[in-house]
N, C-alpha and C. Protein backbone atom coordinates (compact mmCIF):
# COMPACT_ATOMS: atom_id res chain seq x y z
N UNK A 1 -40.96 -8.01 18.84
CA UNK A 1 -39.80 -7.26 18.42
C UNK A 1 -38.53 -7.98 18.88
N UNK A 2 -37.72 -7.81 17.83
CA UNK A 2 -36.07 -8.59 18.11
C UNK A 2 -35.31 -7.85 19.01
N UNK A 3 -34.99 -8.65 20.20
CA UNK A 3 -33.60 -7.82 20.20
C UNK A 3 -32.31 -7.65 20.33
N UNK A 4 -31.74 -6.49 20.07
CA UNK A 4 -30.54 -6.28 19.63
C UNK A 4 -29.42 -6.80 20.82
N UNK A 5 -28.80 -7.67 20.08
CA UNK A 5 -27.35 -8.12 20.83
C UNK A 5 -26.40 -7.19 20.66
N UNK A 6 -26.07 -6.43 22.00
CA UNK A 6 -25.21 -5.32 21.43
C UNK A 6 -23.91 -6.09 21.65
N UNK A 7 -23.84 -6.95 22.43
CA UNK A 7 -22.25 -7.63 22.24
C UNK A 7 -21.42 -7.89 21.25
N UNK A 8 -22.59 -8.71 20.16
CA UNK A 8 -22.31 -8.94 18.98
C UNK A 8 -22.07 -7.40 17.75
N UNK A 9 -23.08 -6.67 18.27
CA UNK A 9 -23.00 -5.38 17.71
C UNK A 9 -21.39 -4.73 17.40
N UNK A 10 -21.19 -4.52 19.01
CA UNK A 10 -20.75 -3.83 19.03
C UNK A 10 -18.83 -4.46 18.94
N UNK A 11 -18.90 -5.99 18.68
CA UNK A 11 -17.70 -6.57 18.50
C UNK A 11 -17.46 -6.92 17.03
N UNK A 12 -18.85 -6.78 16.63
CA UNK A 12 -18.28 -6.67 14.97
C UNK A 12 -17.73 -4.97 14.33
N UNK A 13 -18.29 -3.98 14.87
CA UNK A 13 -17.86 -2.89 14.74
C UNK A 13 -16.30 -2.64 14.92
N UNK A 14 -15.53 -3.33 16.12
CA UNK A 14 -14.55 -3.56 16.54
C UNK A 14 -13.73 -3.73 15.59
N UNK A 15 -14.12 -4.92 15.26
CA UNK A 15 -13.44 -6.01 14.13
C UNK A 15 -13.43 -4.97 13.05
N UNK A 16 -14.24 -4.69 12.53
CA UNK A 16 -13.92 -3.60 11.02
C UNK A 16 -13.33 -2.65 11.32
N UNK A 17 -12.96 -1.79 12.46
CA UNK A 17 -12.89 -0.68 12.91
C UNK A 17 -11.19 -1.00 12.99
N UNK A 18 -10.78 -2.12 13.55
CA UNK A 18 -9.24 -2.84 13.46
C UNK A 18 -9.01 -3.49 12.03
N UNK A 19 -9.57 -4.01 11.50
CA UNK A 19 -9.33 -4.18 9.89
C UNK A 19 -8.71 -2.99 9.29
N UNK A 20 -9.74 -1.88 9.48
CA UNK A 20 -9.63 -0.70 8.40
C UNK A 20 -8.01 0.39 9.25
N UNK A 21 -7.80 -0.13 10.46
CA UNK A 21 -6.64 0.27 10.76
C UNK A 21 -5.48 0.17 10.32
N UNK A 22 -5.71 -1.72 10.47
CA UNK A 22 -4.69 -2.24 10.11
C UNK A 22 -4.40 -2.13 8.47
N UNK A 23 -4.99 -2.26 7.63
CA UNK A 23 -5.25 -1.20 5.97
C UNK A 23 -4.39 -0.35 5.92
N UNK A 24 -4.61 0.93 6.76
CA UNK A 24 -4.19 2.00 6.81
C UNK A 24 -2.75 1.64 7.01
N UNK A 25 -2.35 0.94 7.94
CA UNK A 25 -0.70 1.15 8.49
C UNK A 25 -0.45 0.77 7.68
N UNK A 26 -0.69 -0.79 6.97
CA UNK A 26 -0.08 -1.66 6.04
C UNK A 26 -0.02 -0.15 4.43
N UNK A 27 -1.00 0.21 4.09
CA UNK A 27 -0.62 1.09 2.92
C UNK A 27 0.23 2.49 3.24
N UNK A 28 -0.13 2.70 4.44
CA UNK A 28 1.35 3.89 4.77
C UNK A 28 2.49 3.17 4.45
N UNK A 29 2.70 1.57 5.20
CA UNK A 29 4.24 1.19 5.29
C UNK A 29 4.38 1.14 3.78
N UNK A 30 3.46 0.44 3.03
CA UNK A 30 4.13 0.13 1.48
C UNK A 30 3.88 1.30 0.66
N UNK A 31 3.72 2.21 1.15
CA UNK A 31 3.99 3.64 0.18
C UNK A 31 5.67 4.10 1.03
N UNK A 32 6.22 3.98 1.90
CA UNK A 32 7.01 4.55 2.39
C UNK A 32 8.36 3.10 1.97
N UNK A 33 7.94 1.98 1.78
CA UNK A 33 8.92 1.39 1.08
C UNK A 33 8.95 1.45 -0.30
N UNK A 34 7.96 2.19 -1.29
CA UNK A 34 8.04 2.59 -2.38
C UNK A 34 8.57 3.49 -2.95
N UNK A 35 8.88 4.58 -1.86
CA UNK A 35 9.56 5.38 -2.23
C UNK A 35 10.75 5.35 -1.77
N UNK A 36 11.33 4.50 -1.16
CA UNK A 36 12.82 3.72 -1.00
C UNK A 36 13.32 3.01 -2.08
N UNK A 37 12.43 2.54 -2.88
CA UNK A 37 12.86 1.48 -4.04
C UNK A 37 12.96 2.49 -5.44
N UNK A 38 12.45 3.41 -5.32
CA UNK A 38 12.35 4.56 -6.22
C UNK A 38 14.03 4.84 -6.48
N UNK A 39 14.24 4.64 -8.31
CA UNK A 39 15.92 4.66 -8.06
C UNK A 39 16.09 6.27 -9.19
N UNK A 40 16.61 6.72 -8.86
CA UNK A 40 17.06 7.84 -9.60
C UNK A 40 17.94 7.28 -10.55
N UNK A 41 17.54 8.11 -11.67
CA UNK A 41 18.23 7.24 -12.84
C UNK A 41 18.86 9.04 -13.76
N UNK A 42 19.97 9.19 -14.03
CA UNK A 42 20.30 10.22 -14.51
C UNK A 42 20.35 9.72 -15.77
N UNK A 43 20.43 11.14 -16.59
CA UNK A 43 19.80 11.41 -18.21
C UNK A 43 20.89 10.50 -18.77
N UNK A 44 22.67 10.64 -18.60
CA UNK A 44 23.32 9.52 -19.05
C UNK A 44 22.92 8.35 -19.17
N UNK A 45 22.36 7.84 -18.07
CA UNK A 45 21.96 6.08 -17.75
C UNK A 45 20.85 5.97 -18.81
N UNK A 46 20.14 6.66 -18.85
CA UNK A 46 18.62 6.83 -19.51
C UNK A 46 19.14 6.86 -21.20
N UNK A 47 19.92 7.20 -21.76
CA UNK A 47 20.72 7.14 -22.89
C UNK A 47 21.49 5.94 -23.31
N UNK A 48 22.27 5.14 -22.69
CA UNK A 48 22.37 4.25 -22.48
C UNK A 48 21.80 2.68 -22.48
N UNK A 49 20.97 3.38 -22.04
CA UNK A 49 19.90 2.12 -21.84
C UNK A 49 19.18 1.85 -23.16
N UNK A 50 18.81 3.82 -23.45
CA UNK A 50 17.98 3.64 -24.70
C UNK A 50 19.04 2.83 -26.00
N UNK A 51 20.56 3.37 -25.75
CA UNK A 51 21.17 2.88 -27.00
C UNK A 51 20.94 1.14 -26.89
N UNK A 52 21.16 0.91 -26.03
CA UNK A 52 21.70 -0.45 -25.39
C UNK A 52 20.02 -0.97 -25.78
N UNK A 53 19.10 -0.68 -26.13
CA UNK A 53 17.96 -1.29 -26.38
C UNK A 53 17.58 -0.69 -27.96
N UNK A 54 18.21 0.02 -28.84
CA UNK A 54 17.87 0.43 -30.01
C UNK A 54 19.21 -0.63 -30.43
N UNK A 55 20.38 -0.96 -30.37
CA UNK A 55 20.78 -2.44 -30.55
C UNK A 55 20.12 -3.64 -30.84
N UNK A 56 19.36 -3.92 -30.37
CA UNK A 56 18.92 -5.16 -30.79
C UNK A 56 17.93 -5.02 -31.65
């Protein structure tokens, strides 16, 4: 019977366990700069734009 290296075990667990952290922060931060870049655009502008593109 083999046996188990828990060093290795238990430092690869580590490793994914800090991967899937670091995931997490990184997609919190870029949802929270996404909704910073999010531009409000009022119904004038939106008219505008549309004329300004039924022009050409």
């Amino acid at each position: 019977m083999k046996e188990v290296n828990w060093q290795e075990v238990i430092r690869t667990m580590v490793e994914e366990l800090i991967k899937d952290k670091n995931k997490e922060r990184l997609l919190a931060e870029a949802k929270e700069i996404r909704k910073e870049m999010k531009v409000d655009v009022s119904a004038a502008e939106l008219k505008l734009i549309r004329a300004d593109r039924d022009t050409r």
